[in-house]
Protein backbone atom coordinates (compact mmCIF):
# COMPACT_ATOMS: atom_id res chain seq x y z
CA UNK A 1 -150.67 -61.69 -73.40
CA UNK A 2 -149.35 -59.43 -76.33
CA UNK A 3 -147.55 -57.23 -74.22
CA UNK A 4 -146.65 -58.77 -70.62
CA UNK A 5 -145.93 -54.87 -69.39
CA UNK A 6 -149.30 -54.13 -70.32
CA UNK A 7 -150.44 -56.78 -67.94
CA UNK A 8 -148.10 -56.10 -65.37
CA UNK A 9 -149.25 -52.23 -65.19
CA UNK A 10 -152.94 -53.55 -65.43
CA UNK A 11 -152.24 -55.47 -62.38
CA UNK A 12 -150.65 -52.32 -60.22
CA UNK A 13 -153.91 -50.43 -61.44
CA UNK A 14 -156.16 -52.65 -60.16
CA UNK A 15 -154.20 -53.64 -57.08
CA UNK A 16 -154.21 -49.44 -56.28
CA UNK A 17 -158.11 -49.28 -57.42
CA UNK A 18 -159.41 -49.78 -54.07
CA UNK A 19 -156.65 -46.65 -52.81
CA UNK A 20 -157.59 -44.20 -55.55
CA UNK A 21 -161.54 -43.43 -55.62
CA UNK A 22 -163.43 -43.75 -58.67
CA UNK A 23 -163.22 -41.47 -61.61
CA UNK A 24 -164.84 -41.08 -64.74
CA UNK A 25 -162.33 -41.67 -67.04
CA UNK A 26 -159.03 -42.02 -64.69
CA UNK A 27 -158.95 -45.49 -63.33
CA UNK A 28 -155.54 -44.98 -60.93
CA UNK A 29 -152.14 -42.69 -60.75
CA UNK A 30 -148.84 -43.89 -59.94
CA UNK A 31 -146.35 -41.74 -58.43
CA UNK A 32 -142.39 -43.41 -59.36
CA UNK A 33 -144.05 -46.81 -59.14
CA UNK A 34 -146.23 -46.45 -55.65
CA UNK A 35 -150.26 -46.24 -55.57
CA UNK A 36 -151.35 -42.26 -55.39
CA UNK A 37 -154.85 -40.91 -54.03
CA UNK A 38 -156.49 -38.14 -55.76
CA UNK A 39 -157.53 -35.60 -53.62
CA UNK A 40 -158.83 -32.39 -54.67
CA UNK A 41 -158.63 -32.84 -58.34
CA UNK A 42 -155.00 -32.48 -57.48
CA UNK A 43 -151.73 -34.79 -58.05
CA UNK A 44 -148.63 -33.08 -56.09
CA UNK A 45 -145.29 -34.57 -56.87
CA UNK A 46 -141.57 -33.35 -57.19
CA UNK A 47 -139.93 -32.99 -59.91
CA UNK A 48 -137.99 -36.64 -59.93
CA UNK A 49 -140.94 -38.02 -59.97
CA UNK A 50 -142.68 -40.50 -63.15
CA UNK A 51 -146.54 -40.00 -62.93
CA UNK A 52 -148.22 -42.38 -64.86
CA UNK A 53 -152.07 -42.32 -65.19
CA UNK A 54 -153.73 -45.84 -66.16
CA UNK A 55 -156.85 -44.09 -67.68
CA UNK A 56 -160.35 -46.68 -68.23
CA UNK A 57 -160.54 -48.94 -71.02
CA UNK A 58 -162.99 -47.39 -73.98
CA UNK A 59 -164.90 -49.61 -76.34
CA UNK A 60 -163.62 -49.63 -79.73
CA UNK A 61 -163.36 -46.78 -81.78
CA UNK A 62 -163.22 -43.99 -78.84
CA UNK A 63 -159.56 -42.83 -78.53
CA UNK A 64 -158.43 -40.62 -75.08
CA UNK A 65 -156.79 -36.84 -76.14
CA UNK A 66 -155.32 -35.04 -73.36
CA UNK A 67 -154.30 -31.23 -73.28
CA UNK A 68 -151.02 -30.44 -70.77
CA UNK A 69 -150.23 -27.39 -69.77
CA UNK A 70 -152.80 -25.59 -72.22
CA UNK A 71 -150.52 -26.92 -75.02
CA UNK A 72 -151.57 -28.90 -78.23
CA UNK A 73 -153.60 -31.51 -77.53
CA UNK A 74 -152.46 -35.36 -78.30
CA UNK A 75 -154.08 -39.01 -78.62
CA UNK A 76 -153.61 -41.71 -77.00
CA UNK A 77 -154.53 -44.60 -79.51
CA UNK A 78 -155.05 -47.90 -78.43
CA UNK A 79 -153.36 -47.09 -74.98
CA UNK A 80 -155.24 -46.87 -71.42
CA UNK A 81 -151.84 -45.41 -70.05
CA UNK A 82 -150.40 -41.34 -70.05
CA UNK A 83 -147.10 -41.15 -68.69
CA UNK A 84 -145.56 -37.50 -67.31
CA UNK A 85 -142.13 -37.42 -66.54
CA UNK A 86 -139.30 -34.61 -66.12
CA UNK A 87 -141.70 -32.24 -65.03
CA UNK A 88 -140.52 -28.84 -64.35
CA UNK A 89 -140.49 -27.07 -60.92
CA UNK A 90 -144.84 -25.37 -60.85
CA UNK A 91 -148.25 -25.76 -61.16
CA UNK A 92 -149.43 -27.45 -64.44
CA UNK A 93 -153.01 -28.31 -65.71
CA UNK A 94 -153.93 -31.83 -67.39
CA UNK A 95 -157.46 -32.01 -69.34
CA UNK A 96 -157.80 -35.56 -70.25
CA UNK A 97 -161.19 -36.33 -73.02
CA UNK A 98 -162.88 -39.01 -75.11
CA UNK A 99 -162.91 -38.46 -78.76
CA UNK A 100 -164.89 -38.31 -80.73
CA UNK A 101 -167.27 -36.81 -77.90
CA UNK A 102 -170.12 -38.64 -76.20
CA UNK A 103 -172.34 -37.55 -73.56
CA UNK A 104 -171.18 -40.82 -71.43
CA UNK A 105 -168.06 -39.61 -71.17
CA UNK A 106 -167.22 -35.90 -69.50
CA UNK A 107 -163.60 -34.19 -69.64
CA UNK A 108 -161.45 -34.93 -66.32
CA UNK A 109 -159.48 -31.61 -65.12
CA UNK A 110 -156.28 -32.35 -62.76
CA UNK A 111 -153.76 -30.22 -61.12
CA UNK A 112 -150.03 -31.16 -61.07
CA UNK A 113 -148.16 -29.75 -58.67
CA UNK A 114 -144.25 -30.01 -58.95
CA UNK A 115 -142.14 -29.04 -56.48
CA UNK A 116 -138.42 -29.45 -55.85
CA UNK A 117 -136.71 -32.65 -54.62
CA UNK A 118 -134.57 -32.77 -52.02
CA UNK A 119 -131.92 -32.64 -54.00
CA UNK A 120 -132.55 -29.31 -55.35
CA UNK A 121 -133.68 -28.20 -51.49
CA UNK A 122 -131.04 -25.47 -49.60
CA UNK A 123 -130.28 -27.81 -47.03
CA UNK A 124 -129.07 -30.76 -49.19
CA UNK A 125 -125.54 -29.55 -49.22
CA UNK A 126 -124.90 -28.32 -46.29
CA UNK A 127 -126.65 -31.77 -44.88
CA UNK A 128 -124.55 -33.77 -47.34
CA UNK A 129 -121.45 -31.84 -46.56
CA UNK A 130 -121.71 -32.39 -42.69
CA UNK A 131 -122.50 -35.99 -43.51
CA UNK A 132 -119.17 -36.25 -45.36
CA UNK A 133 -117.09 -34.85 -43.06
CA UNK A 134 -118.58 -37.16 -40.79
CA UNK A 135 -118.24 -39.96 -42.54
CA UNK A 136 -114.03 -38.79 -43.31
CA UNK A 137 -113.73 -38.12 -39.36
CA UNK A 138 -114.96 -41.64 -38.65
CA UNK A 139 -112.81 -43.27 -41.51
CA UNK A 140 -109.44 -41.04 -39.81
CA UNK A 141 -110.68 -41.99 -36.20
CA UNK A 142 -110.90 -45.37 -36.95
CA UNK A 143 -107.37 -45.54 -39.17
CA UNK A 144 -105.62 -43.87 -36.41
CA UNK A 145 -107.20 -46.51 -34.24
CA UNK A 146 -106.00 -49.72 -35.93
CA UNK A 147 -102.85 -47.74 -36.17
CA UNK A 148 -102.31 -46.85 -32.78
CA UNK A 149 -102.88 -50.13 -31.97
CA UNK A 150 -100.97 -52.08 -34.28
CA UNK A 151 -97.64 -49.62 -32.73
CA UNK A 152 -98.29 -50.69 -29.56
CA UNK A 153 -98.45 -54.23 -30.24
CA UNK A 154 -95.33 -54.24 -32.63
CA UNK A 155 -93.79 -51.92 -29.32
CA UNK A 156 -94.55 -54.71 -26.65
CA UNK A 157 -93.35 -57.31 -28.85
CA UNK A 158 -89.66 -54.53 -29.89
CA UNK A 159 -89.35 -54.25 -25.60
CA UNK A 160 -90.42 -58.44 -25.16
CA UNK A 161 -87.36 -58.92 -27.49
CA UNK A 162 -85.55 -56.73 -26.28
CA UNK A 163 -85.62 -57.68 -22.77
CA UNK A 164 -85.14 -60.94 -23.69
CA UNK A 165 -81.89 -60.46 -25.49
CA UNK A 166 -80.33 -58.31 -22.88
CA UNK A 167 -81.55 -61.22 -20.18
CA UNK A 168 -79.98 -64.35 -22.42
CA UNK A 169 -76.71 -62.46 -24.08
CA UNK A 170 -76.15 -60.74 -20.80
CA UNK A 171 -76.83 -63.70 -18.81
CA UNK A 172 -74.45 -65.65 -20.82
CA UNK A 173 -71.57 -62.83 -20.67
CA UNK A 174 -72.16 -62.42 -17.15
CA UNK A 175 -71.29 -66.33 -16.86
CA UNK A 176 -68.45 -66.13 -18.53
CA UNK A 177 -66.89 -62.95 -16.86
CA UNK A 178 -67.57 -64.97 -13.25
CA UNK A 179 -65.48 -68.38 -14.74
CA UNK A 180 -62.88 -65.67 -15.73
CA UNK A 181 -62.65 -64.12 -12.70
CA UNK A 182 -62.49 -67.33 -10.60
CA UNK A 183 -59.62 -68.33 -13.54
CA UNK A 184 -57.93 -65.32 -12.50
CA UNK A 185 -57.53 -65.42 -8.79
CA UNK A 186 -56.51 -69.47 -9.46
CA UNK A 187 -53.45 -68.03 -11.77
CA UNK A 188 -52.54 -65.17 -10.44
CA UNK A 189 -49.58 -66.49 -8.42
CA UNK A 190 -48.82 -69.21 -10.79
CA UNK A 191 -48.27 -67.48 -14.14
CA UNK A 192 -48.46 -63.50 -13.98
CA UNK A 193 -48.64 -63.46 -17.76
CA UNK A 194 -51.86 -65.30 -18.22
CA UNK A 195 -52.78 -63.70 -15.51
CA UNK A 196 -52.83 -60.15 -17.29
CA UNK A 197 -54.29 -61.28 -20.09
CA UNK A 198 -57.05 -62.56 -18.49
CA UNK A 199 -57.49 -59.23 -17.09
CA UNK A 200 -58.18 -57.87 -20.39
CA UNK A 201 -60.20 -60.44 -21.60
CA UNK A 202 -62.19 -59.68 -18.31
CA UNK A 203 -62.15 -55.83 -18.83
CA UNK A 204 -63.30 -56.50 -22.77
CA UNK A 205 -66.48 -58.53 -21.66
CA UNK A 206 -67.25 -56.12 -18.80
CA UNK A 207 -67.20 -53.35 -21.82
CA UNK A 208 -69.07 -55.76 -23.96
CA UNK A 209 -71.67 -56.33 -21.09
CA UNK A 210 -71.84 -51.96 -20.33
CA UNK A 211 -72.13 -51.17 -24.37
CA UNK A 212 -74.74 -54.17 -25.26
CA UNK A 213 -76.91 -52.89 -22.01
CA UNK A 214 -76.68 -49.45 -23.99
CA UNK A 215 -77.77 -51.12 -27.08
CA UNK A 216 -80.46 -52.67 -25.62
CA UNK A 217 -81.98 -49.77 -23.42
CA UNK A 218 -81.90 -47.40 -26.79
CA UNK A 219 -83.47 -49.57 -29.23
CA UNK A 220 -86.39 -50.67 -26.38
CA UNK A 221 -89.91 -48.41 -27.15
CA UNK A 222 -90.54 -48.34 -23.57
CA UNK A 223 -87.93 -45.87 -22.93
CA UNK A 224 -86.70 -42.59 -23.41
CA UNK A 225 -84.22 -43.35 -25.95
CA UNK A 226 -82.78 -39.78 -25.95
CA UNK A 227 -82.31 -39.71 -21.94
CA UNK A 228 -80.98 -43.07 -22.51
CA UNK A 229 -78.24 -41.92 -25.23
CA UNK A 230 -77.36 -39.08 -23.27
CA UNK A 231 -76.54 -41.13 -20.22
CA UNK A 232 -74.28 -43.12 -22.58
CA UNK A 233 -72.24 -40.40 -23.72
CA UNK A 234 -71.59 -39.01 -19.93
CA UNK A 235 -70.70 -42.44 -19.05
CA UNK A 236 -68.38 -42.42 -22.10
CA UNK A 237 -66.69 -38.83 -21.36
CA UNK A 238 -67.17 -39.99 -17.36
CA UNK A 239 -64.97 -42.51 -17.76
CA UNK A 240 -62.40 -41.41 -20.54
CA UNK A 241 -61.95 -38.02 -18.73
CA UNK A 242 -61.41 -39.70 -15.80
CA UNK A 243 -58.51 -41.89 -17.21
CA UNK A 244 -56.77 -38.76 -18.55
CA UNK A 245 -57.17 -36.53 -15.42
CA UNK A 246 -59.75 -33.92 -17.28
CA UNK A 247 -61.95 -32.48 -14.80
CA UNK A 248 -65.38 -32.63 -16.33
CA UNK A 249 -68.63 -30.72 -16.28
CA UNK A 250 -71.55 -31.99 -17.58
CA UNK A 251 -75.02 -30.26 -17.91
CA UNK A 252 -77.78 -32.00 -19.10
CA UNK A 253 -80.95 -29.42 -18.47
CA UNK A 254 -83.82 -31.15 -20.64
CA UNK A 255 -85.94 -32.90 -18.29
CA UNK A 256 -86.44 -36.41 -18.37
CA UNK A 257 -90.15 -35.97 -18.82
CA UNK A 258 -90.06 -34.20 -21.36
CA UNK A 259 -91.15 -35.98 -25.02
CA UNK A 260 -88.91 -34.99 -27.44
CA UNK A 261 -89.89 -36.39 -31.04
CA UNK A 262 -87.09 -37.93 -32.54
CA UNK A 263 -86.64 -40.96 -33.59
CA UNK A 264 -84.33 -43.82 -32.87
CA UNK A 265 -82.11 -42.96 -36.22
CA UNK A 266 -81.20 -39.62 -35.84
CA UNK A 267 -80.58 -40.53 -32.15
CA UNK A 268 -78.01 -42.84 -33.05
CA UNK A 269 -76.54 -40.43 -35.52
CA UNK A 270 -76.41 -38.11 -32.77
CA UNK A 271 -74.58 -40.13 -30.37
CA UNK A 272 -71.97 -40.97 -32.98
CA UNK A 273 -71.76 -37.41 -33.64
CA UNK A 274 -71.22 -36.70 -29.96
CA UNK A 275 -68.94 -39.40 -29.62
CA UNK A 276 -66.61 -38.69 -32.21
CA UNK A 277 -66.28 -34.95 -30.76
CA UNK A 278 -65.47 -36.03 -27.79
CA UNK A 279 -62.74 -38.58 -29.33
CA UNK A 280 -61.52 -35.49 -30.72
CA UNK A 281 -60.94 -34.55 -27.55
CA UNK A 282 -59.59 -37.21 -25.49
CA UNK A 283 -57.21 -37.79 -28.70
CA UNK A 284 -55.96 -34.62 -29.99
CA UNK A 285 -56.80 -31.55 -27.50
CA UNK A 286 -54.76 -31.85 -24.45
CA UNK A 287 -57.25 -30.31 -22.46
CA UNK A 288 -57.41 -30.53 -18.56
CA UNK A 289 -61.03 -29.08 -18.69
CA UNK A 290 -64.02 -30.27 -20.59
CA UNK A 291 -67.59 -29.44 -20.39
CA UNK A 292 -70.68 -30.73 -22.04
CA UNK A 293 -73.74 -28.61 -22.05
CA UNK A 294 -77.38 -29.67 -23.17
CA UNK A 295 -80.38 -27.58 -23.16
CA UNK A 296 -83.31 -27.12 -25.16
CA UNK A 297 -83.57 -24.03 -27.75
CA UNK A 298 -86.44 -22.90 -30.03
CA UNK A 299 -85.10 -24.79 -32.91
CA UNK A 300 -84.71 -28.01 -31.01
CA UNK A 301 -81.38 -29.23 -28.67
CA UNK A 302 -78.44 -27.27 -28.75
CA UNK A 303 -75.22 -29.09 -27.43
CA UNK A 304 -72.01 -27.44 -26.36
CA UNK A 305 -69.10 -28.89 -26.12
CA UNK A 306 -66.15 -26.87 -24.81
CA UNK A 307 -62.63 -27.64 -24.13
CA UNK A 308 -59.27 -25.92 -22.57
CA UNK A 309 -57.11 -27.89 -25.21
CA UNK A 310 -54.46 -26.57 -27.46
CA UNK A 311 -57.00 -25.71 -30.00
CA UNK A 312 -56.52 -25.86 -33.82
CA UNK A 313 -57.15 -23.94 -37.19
CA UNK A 314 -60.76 -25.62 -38.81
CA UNK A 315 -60.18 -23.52 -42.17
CA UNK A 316 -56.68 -25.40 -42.59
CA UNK A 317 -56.29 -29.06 -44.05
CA UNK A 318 -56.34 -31.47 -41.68
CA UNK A 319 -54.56 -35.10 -42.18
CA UNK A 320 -56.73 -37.05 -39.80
CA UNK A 321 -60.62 -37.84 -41.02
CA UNK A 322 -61.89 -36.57 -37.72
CA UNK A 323 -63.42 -33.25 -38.54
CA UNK A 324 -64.46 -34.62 -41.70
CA UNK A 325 -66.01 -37.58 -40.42
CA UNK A 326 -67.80 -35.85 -37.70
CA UNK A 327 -69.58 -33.04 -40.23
CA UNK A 328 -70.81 -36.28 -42.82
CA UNK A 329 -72.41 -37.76 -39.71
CA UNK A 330 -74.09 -34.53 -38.82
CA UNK A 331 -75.19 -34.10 -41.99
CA UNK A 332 -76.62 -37.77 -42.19
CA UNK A 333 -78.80 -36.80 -38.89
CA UNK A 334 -80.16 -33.63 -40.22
CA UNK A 335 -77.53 -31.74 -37.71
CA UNK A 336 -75.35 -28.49 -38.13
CA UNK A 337 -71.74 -28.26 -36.54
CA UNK A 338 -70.63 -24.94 -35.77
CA UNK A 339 -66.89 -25.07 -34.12
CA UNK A 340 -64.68 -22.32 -32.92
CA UNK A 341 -61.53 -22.89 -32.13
CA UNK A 342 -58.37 -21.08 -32.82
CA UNK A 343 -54.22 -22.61 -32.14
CA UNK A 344 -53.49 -22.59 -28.19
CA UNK A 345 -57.34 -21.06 -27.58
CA UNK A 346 -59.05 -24.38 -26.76
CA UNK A 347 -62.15 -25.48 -28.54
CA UNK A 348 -66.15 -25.21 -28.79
CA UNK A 349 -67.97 -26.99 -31.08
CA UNK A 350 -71.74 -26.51 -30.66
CA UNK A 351 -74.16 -29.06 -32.74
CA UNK A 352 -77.52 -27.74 -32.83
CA UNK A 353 -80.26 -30.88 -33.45
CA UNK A 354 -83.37 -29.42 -35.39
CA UNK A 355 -86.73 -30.69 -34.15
């Protein structure tokens, strides 16, 4: 009971003694804590390995000395246990004797064989590499995964609210345009003045109904937000170039199938951009010819916009905030403006969207 280790390794030892046959003076070996057989006069290990040799008790006054490697030799006093540890990559010889000497008692030769652990092996880190990279594809697949997912679900739920808005606000507008336009026919004998202002108040919700149904088709995930935009901005020159007697030519010659990444803010720079041009237009140019042109270039969409107008000088100070307007908002979307134009020459402004 003096030392409870001492028991506890007494207790391995004679737990393994029935695995390890009989020797004259080694009773067991341990190899990192598990039972090892002696074969051959031979231990092999690698060289993360603790070998510990519980040797047999001697009566009193015999001490063990053991030789390693040919080296100087060493007692073991008092002690029934050798312990070998950070043993180098070999073979190496262990002569274990009882001194002083006694014809009971014969010297015990053992091999130790040490050979690399597989940590030290060529294959480790190419193994342990591949297993890494495994392990990092896995972690990416499966981030990209919850990812993914998480979009769509925060996408169904942007397109549920979205349709849902555009069913109740336009639902309610749509209500309110019909009482109008009942109101209207009722007074339009009676008083022609309230009549013609109910006309506008009609024509102001039908342009509320056509601009929210804009809204709500570019901000919903489901759809091509770009096609969507640039059907809004032919309706818009459509129907202002119509009003003015400009006879308009619009090309649009990116296909509607056709994924274009971009997102949803620099679309809606880009419609403001395109919208304030064509303001520019319809204000100031006095054109009776207008074209819009979009195609896709190597840089990303190239849009022309060309008019027959009186033209003007873009080096020379201009009063209005039109032009200066229209190059902060291209600048906002990552855009560049590039407009020719000279006095009584027309105009073409081309905005070139980098993707």
């Amino acid at each position: 009971m003096r030392n409870p280790l001492t028991l506890f390794f007494v207790s391995l030892s004679l737990f393994a003694y029935a695995l390890t046959p009989p020797h004259a003076l080694v009773h067991s070996v341990f190899v990192s804590g598990i039972p090892y057989t002696i074969q051959n006069e031979k231990i092999d290990v690698v060289d993360s390995d603790n070998v510990l040799i519980v040797l047999h008790r001697l009566p009193a006054g015999l001490h063990y000395q053991y030789t390693f490697n040919g080296g100087k030799s060493a007692f073991l006093l008092d002690s029934m246990f050798l312990s070998l540890s950070k043993l180098q990559k070999g073979a190496h010889s262990l002569t274990i004797a009882v001194r002083p000497e006694g014809l009971e008692y014969q010297k015990e030769h053992l091999n130790v064989s040490v050979n690399d652990s597989f940590l030290k092996s060529w294959w480790f880190i190419p193994v342990l590499g591949f297993y890494l990279l495994l392990l990092l594809g896995a972690a990416i697949y499966f981030i990209g995964l919850i990812n993914s997912r998480n979009k769509e679900k925060v996408m169904n739920l942007r397109s549920d609210w979205t349709n849902q808005l555009h069913n109740d606000i336009g639902g309610d507008l749509s209500s309110v345009a019909l009482r109008l336009e009942i109101l209207r026919k009722k007074l339009a004998e009676v008083d022609p003045k309230i009549f013609d202002n109910l006309s506008k108040i009609f024509n102001i919700l039908n342009d509320i109904q056509r601009k929210l149904r804009f809204v709500f088709n570019l901000v919903d995930p489901k759809k091509d937000s770009l096609h969507v935009m640039f059907m809004g901005i032919y309706d818009f020159a459509q129907e202002n170039s119509s009003v003015q007697g400009i006879k308009l030519t619009y090309s649009n010659k990116i296909s509607a199938e056709e994924n274009l990444k971009i997102d949803v803010g620099r679309i809606n720079q880009l419609f403001l951009v395109l919208k304030e041009a064509l303001n520019n237009v319809f204000k100031s140019a006095q054109a009776t010819a207008l074209s819009v042109e979009i195609q896709r270039v190597k840089e990303g969409i190239r849009i022309e916009i060309k008019d027959n107008g009186i033209g003007f000088d873009p080096q020379a100070n201009h009063q209005g905030n039109g032009l200066k307007n229209l190059k902060q908002l291209a600048k906002d979307g990552y855009m560049d403006i590039n407009i020719d134009s000279k006095p009584g020459a027309g105009t073409c402004m081309v905005i070139l969207v980098y993707l």
